[in-house]
C-alpha atoms as a PDB file:
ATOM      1  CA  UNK A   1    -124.938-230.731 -47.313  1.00  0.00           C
ATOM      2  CA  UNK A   2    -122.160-229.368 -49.457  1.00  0.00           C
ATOM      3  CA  UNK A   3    -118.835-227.889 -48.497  1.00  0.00           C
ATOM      4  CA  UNK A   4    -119.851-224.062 -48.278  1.00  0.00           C
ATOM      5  CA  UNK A   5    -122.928-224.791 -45.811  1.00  0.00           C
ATOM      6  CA  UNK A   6    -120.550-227.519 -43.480  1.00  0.00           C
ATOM      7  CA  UNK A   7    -117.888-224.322 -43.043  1.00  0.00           C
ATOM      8  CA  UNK A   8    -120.994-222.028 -42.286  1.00  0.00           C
ATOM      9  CA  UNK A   9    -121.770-224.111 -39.835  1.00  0.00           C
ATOM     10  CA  UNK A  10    -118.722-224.695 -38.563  1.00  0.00           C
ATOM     11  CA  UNK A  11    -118.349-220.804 -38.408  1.00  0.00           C
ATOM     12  CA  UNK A  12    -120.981-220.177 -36.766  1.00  0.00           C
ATOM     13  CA  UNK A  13    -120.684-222.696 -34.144  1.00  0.00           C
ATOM     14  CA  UNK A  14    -116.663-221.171 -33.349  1.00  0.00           C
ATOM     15  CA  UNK A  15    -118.622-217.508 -33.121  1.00  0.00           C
ATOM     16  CA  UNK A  16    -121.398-218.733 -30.704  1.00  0.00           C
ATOM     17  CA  UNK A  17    -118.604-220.728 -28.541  1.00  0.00           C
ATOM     18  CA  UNK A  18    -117.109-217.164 -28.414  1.00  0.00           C
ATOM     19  CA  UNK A  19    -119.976-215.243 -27.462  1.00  0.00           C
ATOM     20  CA  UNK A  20    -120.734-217.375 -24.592  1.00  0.00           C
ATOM     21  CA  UNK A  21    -117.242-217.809 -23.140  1.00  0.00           C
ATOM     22  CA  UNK A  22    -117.347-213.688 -23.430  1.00  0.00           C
ATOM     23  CA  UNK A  23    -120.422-213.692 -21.189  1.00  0.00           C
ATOM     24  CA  UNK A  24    -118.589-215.618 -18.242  1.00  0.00           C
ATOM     25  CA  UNK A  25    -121.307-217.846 -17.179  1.00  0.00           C
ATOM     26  CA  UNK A  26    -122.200-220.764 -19.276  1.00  0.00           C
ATOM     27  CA  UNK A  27    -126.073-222.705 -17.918  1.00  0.00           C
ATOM     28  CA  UNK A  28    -125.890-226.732 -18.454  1.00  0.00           C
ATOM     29  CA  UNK A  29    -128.873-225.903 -20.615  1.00  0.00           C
ATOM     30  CA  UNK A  30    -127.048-223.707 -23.146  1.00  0.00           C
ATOM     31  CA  UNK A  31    -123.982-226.412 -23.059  1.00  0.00           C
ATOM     32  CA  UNK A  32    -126.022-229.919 -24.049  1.00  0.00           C
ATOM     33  CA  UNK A  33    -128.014-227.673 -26.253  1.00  0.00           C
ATOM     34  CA  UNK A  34    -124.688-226.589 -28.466  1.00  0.00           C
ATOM     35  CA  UNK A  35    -123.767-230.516 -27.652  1.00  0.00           C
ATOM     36  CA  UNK A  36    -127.432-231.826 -28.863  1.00  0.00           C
ATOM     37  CA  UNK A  37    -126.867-229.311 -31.943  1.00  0.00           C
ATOM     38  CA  UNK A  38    -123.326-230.678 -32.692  1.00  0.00           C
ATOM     39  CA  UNK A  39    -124.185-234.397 -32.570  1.00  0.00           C
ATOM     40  CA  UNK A  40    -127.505-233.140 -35.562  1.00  0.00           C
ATOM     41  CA  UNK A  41    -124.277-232.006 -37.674  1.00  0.00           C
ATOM     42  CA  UNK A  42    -122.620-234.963 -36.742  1.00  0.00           C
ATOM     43  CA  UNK A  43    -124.583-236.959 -37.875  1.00  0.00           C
ATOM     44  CA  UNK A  44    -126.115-234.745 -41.421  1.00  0.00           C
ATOM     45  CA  UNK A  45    -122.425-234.704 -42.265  1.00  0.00           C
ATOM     46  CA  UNK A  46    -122.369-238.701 -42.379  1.00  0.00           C
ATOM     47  CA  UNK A  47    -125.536-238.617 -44.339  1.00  0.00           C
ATOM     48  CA  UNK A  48    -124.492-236.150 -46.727  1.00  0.00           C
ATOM     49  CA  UNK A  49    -122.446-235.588 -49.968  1.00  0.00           C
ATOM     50  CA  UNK A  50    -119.100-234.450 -48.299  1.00  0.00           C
ATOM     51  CA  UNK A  51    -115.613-236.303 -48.768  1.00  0.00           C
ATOM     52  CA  UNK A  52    -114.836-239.092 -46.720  1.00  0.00           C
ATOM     53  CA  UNK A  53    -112.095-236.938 -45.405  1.00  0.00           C
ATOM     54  CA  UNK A  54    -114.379-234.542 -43.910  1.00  0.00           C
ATOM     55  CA  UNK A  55    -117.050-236.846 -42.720  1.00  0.00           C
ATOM     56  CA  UNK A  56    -114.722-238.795 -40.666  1.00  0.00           C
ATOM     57  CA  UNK A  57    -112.769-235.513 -39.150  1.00  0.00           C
ATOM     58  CA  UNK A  58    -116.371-234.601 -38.201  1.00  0.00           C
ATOM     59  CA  UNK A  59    -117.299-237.759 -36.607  1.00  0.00           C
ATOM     60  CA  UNK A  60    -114.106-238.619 -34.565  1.00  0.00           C
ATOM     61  CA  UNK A  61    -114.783-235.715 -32.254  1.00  0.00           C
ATOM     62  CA  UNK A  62    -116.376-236.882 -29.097  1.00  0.00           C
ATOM     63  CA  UNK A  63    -117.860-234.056 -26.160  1.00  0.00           C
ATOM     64  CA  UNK A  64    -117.850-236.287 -22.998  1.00  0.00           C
ATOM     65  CA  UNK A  65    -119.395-233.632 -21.047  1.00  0.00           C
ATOM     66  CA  UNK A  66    -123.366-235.064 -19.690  1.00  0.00           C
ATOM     67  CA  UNK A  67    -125.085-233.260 -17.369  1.00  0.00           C
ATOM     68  CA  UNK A  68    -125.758-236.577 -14.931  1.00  0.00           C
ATOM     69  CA  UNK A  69    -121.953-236.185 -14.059  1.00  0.00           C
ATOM     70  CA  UNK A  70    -122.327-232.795 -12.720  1.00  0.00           C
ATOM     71  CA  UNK A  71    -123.675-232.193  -9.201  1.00  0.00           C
ATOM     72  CA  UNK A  72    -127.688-230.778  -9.515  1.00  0.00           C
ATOM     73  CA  UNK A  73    -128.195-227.241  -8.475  1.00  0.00           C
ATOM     74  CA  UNK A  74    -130.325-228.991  -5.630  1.00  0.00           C
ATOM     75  CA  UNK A  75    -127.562-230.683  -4.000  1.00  0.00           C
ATOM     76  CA  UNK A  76    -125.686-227.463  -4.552  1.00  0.00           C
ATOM     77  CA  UNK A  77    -127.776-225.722  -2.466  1.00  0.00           C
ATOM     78  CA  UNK A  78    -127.958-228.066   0.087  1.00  0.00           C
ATOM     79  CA  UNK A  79    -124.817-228.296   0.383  1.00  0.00           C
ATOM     80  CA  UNK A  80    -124.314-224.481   0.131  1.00  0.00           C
ATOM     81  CA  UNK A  81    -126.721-224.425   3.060  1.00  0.00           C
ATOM     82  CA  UNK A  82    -125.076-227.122   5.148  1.00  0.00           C
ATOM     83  CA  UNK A  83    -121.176-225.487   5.151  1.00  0.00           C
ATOM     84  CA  UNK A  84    -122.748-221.633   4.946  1.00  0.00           C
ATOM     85  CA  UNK A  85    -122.332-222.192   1.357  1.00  0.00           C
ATOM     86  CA  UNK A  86    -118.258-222.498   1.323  1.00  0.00           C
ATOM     87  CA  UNK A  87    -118.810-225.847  -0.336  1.00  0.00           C
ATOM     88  CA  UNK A  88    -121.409-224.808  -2.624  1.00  0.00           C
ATOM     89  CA  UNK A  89    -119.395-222.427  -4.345  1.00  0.00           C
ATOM     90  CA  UNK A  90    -116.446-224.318  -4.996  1.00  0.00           C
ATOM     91  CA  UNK A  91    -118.773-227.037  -6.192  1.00  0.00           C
ATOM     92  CA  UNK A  92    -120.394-224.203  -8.673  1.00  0.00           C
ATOM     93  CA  UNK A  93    -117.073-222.780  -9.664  1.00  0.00           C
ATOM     94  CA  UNK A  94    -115.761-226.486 -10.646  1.00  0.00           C
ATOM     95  CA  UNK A  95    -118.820-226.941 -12.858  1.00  0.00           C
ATOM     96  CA  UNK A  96    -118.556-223.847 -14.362  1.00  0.00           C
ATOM     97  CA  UNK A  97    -114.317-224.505 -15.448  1.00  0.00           C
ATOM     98  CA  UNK A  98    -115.656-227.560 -16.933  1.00  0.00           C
ATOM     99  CA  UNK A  99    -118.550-225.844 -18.899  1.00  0.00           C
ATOM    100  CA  UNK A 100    -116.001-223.484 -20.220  1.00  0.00           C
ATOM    101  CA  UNK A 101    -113.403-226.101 -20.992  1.00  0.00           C
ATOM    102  CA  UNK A 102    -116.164-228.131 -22.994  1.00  0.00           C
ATOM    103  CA  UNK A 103    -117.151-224.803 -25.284  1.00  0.00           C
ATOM    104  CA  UNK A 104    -113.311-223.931 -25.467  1.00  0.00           C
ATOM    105  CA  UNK A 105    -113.238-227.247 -26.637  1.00  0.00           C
ATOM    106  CA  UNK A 106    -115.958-227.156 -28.944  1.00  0.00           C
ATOM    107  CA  UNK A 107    -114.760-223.683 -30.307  1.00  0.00           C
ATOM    108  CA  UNK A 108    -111.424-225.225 -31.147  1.00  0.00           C
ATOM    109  CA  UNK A 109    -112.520-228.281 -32.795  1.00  0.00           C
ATOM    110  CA  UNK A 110    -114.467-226.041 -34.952  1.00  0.00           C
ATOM    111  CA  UNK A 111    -111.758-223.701 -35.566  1.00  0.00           C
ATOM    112  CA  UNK A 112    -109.301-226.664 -36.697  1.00  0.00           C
ATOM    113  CA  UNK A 113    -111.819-228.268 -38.766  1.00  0.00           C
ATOM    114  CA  UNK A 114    -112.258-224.958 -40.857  1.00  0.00           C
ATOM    115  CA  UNK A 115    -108.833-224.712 -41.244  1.00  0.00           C
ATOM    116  CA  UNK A 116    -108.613-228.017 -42.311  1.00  0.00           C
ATOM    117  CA  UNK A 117    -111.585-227.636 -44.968  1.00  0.00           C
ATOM    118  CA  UNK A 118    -110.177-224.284 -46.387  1.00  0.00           C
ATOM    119  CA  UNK A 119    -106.621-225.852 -46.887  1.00  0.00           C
ATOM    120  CA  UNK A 120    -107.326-229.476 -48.043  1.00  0.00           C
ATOM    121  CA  UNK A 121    -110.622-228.773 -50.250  1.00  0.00           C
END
């Protein structure tokens, strides 16, 4: 991997954090996917050709969002069910801030790292 394809990348990973955050809902599913995808570049970007520089800017970022945290869309609607569903949507509207958090999160670690490539490389 050179330089031109890790700010591609990069790019396009910012754009797609955008597009989803635009959409207002945000699955688990679409979240560890663009987490599964991240941790592939993670870890092409310590097997490639790049600077040290960049390989350990890439590597020091760390999503601690995992879907086992979360509450399952079962016990959502149970719950929903149980409280005529007052519980079950604040349960799905906390889930949901910290889906969007996690891409806004994503989106600016991307952001700062192409920033950081254009400027120091």
């Amino acid at each position: 991997m050179d330089i031109e394809t890790c700010l591609n990348y990069l790019n396009f990973v910012s754009k797609e954090c955008e597009r989803h955050l635009e959409d207002g809902h945000i699955s688990d599913d679409e979240l560890n996917q663009f987490i599964v995808e991240f941790e592939r570049f993670q870890n092409k970007c310590k097997e490639s050709n790049l600077p040290l520089s960049i390989k350990t800017k890439v590597n020091q970022i760390k999503l601690d969002y995992r879907l086992d945290r979360e509450v399952r869309i079962d016990d959502s609607l149970i719950i929903a069910f149980l409280t005529l569903g007052i519980w079950g949507c604040i349960i799905s509207y906390r889930n949901q801030i910290k889906r969007k958090q996690t891409l806004n999160d994503i989106r600016g670690y991307s952001s700062g790292l192409i920033t950081d490539i254009k400027i120091n490389h």
